[in-house]
C-alpha atoms as a PDB file:
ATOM      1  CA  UNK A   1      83.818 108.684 155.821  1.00  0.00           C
ATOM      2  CA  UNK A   2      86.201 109.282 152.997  1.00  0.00           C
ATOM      3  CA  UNK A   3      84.908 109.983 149.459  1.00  0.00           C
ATOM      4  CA  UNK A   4      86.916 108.295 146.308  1.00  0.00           C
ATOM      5  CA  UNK A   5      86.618 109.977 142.527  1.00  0.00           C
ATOM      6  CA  UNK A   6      88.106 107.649 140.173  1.00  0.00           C
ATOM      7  CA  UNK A   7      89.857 109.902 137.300  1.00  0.00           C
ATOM      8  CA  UNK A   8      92.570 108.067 136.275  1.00  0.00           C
ATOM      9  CA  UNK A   9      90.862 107.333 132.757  1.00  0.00           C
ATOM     10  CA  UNK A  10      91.615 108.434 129.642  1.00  0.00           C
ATOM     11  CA  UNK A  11      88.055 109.136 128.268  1.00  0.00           C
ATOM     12  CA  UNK A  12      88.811 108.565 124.703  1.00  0.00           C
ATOM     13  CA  UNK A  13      85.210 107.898 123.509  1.00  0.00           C
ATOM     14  CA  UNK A  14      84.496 111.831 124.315  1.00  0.00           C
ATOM     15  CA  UNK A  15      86.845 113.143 121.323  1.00  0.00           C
ATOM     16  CA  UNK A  16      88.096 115.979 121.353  1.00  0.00           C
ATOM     17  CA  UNK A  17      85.946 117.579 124.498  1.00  0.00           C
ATOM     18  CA  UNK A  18      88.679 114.991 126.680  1.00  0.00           C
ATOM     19  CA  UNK A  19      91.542 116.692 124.114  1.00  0.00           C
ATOM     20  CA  UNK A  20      93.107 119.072 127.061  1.00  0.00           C
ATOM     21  CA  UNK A  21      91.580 117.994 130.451  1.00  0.00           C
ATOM     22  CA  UNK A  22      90.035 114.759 131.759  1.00  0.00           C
ATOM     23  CA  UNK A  23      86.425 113.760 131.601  1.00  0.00           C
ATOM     24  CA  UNK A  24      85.292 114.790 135.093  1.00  0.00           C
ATOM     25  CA  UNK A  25      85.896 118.700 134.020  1.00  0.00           C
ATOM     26  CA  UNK A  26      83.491 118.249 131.328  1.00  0.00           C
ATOM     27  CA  UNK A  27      80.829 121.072 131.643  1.00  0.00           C
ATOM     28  CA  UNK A  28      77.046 119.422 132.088  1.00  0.00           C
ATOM     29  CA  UNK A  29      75.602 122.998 132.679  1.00  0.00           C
ATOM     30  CA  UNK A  30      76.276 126.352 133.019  1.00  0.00           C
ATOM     31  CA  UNK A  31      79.744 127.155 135.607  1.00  0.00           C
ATOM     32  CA  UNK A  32      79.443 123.351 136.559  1.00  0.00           C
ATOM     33  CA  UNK A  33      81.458 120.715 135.232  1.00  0.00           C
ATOM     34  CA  UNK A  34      80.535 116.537 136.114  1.00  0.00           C
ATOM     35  CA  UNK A  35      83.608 117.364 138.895  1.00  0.00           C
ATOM     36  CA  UNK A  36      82.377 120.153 140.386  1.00  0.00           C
ATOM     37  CA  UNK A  37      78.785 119.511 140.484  1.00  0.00           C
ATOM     38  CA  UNK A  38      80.342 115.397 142.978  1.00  0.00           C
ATOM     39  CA  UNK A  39      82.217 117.269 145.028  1.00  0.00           C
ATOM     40  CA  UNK A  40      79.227 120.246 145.786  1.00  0.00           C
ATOM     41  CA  UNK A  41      77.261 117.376 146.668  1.00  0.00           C
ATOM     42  CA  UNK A  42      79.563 115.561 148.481  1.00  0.00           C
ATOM     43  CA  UNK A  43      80.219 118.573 150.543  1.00  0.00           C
ATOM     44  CA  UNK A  44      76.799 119.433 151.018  1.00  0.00           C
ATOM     45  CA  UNK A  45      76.011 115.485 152.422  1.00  0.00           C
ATOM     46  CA  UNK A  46      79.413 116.939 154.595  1.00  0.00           C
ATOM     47  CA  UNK A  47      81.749 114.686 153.109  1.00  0.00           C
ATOM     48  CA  UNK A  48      84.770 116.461 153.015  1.00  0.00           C
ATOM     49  CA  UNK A  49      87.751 114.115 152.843  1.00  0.00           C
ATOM     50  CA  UNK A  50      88.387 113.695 149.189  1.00  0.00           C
ATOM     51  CA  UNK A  51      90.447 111.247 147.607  1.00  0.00           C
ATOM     52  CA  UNK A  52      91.046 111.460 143.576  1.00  0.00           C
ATOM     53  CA  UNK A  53      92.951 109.322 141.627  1.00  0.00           C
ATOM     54  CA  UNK A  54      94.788 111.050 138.289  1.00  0.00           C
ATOM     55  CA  UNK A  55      96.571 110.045 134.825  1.00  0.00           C
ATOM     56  CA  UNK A  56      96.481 112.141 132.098  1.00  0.00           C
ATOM     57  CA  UNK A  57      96.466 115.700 132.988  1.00  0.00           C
ATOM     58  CA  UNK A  58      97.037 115.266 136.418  1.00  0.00           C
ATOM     59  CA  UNK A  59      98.054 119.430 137.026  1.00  0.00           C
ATOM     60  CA  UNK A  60      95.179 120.110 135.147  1.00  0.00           C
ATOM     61  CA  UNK A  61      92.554 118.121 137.305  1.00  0.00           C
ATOM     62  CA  UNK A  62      94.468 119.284 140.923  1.00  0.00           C
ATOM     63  CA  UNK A  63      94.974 123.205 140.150  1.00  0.00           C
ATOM     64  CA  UNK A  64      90.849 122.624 138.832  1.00  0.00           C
ATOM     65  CA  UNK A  65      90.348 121.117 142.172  1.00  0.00           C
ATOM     66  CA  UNK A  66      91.581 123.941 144.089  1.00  0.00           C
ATOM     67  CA  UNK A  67      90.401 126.539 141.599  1.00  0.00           C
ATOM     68  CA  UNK A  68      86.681 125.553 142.640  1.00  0.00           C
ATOM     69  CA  UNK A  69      87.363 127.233 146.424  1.00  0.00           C
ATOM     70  CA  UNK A  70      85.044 124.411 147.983  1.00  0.00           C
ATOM     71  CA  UNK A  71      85.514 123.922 151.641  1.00  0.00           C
ATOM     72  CA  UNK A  72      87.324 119.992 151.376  1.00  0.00           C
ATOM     73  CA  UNK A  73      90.245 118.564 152.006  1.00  0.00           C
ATOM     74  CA  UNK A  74      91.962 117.013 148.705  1.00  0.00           C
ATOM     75  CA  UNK A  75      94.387 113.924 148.803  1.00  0.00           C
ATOM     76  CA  UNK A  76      95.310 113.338 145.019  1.00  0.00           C
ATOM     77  CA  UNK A  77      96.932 109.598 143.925  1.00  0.00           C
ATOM     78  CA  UNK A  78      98.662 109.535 140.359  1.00  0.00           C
ATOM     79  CA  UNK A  79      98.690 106.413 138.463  1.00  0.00           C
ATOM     80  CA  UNK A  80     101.629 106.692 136.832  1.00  0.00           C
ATOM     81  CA  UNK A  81     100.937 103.717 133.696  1.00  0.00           C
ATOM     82  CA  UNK A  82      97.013 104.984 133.722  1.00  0.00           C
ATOM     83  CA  UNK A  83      97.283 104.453 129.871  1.00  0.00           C
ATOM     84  CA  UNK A  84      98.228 100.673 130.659  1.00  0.00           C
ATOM     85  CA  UNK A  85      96.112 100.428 133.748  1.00  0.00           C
ATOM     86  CA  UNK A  86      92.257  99.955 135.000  1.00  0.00           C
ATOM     87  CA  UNK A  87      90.902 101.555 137.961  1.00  0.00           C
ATOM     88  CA  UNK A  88      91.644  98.632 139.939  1.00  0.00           C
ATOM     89  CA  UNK A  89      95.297  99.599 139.807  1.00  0.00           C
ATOM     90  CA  UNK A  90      94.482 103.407 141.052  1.00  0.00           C
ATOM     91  CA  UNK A  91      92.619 101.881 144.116  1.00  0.00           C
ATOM     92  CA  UNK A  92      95.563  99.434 144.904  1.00  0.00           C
ATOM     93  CA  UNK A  93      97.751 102.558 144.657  1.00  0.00           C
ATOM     94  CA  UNK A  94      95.572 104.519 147.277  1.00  0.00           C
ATOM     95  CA  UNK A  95      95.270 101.448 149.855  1.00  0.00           C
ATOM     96  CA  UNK A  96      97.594 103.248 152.774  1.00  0.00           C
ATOM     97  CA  UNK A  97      94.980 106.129 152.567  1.00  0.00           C
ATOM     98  CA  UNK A  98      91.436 104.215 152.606  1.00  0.00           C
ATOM     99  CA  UNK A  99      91.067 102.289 155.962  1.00  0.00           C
ATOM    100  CA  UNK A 100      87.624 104.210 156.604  1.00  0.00           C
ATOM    101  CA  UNK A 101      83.947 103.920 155.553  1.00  0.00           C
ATOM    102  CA  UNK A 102      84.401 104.601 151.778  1.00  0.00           C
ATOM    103  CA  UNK A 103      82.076 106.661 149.593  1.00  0.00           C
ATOM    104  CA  UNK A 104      83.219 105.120 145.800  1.00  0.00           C
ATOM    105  CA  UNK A 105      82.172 106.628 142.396  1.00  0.00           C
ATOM    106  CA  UNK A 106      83.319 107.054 139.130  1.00  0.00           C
ATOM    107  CA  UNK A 107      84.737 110.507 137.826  1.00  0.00           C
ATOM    108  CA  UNK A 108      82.041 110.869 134.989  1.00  0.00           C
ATOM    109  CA  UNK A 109      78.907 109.663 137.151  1.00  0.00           C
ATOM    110  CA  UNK A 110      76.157 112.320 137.435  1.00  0.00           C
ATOM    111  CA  UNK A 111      73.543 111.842 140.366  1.00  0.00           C
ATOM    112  CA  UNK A 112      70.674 114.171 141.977  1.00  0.00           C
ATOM    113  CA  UNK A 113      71.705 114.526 145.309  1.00  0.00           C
ATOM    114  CA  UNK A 114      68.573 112.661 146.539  1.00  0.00           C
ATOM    115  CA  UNK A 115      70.164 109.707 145.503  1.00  0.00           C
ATOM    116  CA  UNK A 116      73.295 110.359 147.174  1.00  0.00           C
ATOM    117  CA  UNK A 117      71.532 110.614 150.492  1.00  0.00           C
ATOM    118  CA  UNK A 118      69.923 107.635 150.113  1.00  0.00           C
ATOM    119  CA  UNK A 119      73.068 105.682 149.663  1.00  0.00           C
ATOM    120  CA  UNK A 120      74.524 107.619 152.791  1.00  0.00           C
ATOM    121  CA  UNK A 121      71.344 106.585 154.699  1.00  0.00           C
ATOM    122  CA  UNK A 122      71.491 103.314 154.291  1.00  0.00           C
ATOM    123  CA  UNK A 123      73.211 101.372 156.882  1.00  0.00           C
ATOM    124  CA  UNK A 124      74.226  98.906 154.929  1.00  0.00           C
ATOM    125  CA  UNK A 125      76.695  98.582 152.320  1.00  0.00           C
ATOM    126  CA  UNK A 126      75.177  99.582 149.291  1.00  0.00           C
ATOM    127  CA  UNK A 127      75.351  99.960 145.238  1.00  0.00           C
ATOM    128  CA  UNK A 128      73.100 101.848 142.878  1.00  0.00           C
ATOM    129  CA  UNK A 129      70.811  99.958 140.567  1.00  0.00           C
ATOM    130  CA  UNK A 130      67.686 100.209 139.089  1.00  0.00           C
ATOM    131  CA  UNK A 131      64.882  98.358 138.464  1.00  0.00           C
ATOM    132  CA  UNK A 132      63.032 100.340 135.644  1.00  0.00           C
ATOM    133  CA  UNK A 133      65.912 101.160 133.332  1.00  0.00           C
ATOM    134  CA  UNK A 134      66.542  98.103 130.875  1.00  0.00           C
ATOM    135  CA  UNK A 135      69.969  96.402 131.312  1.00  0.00           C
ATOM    136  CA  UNK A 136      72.137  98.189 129.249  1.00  0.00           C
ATOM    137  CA  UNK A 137      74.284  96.297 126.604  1.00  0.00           C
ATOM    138  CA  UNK A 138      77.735  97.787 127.814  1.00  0.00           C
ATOM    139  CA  UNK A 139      77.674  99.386 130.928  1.00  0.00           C
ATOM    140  CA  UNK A 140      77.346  97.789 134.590  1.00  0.00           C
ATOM    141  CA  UNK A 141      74.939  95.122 135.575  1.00  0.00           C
ATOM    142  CA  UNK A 142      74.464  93.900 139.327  1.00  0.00           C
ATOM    143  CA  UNK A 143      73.615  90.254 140.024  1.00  0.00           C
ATOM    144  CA  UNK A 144      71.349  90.064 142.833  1.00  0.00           C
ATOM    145  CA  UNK A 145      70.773  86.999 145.326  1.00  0.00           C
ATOM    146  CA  UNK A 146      69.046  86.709 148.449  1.00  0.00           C
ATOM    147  CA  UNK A 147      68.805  90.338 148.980  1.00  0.00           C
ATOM    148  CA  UNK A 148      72.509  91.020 148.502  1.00  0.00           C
ATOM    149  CA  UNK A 149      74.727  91.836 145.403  1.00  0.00           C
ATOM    150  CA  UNK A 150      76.491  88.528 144.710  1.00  0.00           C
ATOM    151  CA  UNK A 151      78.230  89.373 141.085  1.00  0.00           C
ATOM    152  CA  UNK A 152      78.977  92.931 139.408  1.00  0.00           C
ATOM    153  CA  UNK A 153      80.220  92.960 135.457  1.00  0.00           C
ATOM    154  CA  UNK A 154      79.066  94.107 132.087  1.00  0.00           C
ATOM    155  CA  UNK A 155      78.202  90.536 130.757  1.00  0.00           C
ATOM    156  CA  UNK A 156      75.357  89.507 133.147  1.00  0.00           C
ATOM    157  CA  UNK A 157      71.938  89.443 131.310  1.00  0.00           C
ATOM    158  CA  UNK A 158      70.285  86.892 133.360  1.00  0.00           C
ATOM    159  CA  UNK A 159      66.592  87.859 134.980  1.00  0.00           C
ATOM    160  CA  UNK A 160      68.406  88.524 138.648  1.00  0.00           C
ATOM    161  CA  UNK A 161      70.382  91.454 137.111  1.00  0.00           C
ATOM    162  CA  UNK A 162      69.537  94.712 137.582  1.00  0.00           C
ATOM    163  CA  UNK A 163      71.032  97.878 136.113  1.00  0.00           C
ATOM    164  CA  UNK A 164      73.738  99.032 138.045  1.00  0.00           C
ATOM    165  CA  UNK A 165      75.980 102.428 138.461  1.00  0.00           C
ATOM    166  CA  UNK A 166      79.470 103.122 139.818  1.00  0.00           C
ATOM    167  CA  UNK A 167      77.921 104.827 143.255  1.00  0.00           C
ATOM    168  CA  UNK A 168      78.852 102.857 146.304  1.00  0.00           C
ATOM    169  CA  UNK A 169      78.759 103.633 150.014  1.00  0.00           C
ATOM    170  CA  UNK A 170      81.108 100.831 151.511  1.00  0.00           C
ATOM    171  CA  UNK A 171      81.238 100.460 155.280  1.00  0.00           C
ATOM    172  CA  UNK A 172      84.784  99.781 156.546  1.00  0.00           C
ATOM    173  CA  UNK A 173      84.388  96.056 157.307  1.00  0.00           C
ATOM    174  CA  UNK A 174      83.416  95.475 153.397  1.00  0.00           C
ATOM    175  CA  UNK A 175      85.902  97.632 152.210  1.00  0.00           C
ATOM    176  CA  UNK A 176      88.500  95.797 153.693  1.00  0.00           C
ATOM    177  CA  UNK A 177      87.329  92.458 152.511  1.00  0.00           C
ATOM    178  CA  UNK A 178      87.167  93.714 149.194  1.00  0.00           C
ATOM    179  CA  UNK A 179      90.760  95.749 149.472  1.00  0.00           C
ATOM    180  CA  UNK A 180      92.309  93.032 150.543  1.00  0.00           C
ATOM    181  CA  UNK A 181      91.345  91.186 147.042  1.00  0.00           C
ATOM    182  CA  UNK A 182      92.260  94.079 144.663  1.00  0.00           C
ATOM    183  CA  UNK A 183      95.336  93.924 146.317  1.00  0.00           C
ATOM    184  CA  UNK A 184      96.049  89.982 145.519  1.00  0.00           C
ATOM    185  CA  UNK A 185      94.720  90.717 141.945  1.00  0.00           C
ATOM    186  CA  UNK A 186      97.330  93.748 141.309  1.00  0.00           C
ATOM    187  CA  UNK A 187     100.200  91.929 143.218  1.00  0.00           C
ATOM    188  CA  UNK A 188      99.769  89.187 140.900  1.00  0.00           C
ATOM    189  CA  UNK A 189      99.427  91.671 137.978  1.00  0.00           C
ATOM    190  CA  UNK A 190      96.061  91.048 137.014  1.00  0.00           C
ATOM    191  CA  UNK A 191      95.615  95.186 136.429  1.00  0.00           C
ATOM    192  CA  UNK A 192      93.549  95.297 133.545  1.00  0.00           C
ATOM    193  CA  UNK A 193      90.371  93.988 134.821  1.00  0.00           C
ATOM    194  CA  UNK A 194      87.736  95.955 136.811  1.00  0.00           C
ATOM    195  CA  UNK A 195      88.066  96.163 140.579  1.00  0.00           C
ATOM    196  CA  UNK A 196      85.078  94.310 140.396  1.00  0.00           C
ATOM    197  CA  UNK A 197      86.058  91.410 139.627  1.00  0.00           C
ATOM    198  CA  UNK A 198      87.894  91.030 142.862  1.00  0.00           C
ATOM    199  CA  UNK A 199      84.505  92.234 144.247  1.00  0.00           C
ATOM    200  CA  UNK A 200      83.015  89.173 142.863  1.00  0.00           C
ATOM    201  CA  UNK A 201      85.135  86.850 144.218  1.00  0.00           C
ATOM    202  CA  UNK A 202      84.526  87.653 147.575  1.00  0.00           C
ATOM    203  CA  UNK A 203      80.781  88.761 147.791  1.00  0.00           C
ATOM    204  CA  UNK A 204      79.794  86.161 149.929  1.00  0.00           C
ATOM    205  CA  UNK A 205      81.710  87.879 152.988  1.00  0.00           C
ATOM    206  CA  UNK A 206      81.733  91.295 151.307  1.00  0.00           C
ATOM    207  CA  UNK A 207      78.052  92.560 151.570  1.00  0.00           C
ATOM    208  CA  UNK A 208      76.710  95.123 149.311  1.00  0.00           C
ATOM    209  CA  UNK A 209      73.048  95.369 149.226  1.00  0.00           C
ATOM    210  CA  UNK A 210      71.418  96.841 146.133  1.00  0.00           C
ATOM    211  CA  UNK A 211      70.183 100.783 146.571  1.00  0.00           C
ATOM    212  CA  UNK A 212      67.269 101.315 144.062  1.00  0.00           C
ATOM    213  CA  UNK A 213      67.085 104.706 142.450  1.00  0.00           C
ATOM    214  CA  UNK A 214      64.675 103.745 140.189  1.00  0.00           C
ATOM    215  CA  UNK A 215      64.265 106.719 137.424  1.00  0.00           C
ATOM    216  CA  UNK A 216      65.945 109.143 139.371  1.00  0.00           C
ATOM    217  CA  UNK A 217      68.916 110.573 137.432  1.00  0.00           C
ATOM    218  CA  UNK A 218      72.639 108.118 138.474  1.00  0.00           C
ATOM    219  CA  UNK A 219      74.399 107.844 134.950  1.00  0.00           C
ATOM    220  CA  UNK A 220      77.940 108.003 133.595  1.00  0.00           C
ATOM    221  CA  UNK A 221      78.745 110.313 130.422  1.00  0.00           C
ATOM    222  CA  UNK A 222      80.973 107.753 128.052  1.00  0.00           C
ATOM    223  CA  UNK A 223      80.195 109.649 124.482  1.00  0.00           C
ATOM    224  CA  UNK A 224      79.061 113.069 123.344  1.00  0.00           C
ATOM    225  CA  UNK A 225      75.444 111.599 123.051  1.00  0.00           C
ATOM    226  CA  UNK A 226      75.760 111.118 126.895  1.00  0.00           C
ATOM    227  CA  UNK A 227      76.353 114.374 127.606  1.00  0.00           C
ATOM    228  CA  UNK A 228      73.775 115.695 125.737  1.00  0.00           C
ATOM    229  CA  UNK A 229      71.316 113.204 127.412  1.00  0.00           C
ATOM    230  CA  UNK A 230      72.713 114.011 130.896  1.00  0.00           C
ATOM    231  CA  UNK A 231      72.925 118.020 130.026  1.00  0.00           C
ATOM    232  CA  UNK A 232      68.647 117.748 129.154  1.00  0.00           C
ATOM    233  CA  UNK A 233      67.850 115.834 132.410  1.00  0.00           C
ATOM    234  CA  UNK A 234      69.982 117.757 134.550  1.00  0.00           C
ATOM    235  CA  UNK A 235      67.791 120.971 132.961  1.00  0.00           C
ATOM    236  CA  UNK A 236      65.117 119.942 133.575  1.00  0.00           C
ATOM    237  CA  UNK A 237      65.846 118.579 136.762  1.00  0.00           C
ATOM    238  CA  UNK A 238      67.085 122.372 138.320  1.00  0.00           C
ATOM    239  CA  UNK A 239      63.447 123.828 136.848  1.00  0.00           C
ATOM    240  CA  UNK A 240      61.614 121.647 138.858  1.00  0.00           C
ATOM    241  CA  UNK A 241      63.738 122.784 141.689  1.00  0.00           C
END
């Protein structure tokens, strides 16, 4: 299995803490930074395969990488236009290096490493939702029919979505599918979109189940009033540890 760390984002709604490195090195506690904590998990679930896709301080993110002395191999993918550019585009430009099971999340997603093993322990293909958290107005929402995730977007607010975060474990038969559709959408230039949109066209043979984490901290820092949300639960969470 091969992890990917999407950081090819610019992270403008952070200010000035995104001002000289990228999100993901944003410090959520003390020595620990919303990088460093994925990739001590990741390497503690013994993932060690990492692939990160860059923009913006690129140098900055791979001599951090290495700085952190962690016992993984690294395979960084620059997105040269990542100012022009979604993530969709940084997945179609690491497609020669992703023919594996896939472990997917977001650069600025922050998870208790319970819920990572329960996405690794499911067989299936599988996203994070929830089904206690209200839908939130901007972020991700999964569709869910018969069981399975059928659409994945920002704009669904019908009664079979559920919350939904960027944490996916995709087997390699699903992946595929679903490669083989971001690569149509970015061959016909359609690079602005999320890579789920691709996703949605071809759930019905791509099958990602829905992994409940219910309250359990899985959330993405997107402003300052993120982080200080994520920095309290992440407290509290290592005192009860």
């Amino acid at each position: 299995m091969r992890a990917l760390i999407l950081n090819s984002g610019m992270g403008k709604r952070m200010g000035a803490l995104t001002s000289k490195h990228p999100k993901c090195m944003t410090e959520i506690g003390e020595g620990e930074t919303i990088l460093s904590r994925q990739l001590r998990l990741l390497q503690q679930c013994g993932i060690t395969e990492i692939f990160i896709t860059t923009g913006l301080f690129d140098k900055v993110l791979v001599d951090y990488c290495y700085s952190l002395n962690l016992p993984l191999q690294y395979n960084f993918v620059k997105n040269p236009v990542y100012d022009k550019t979604n993530y969709i585009y940084s997945i179609y430009l690491a497609k020669e290096h992703l023919d594996d099971d896939i472990m997917l999340m977001h650069g600025d997603l922050v998870f208790e490493l319970g819920v990572l093993q329960d996405v690794l322990k499911d067989n299936n293909s599988c996203m994070t939702v929830s089904s206690t958290i209200s839908l939130p107005l901007k972020d991700f929402k999964a569709v869910i029919k018969d069981s399975l995730i059928e659409k994945v977007g920002v704009e669904f607010f019908d009664n079979t979505a559920l919350a939904a975060q960027p944490l996916y474990k995709i087997n390699k038969a699903d992946w595929n599918i679903w490669m083989d559709c971001i690569i149509v959408y970015c061959e016909n230039g359609q690079v602005s979109c999320y890579a789920e949109n691709a996703f949605n066209e071809v759930s019905n043979t791509c099958h990602i189940y829905p992994m409940d984490f219910t309250n359990r901290l899985c959330a993405e820092i997107d402003t300052p009033e993120d982080l200080v949300l994520i920095k309290n639960r992440l407290a509290k969470l290592n005192h009860h540890q």
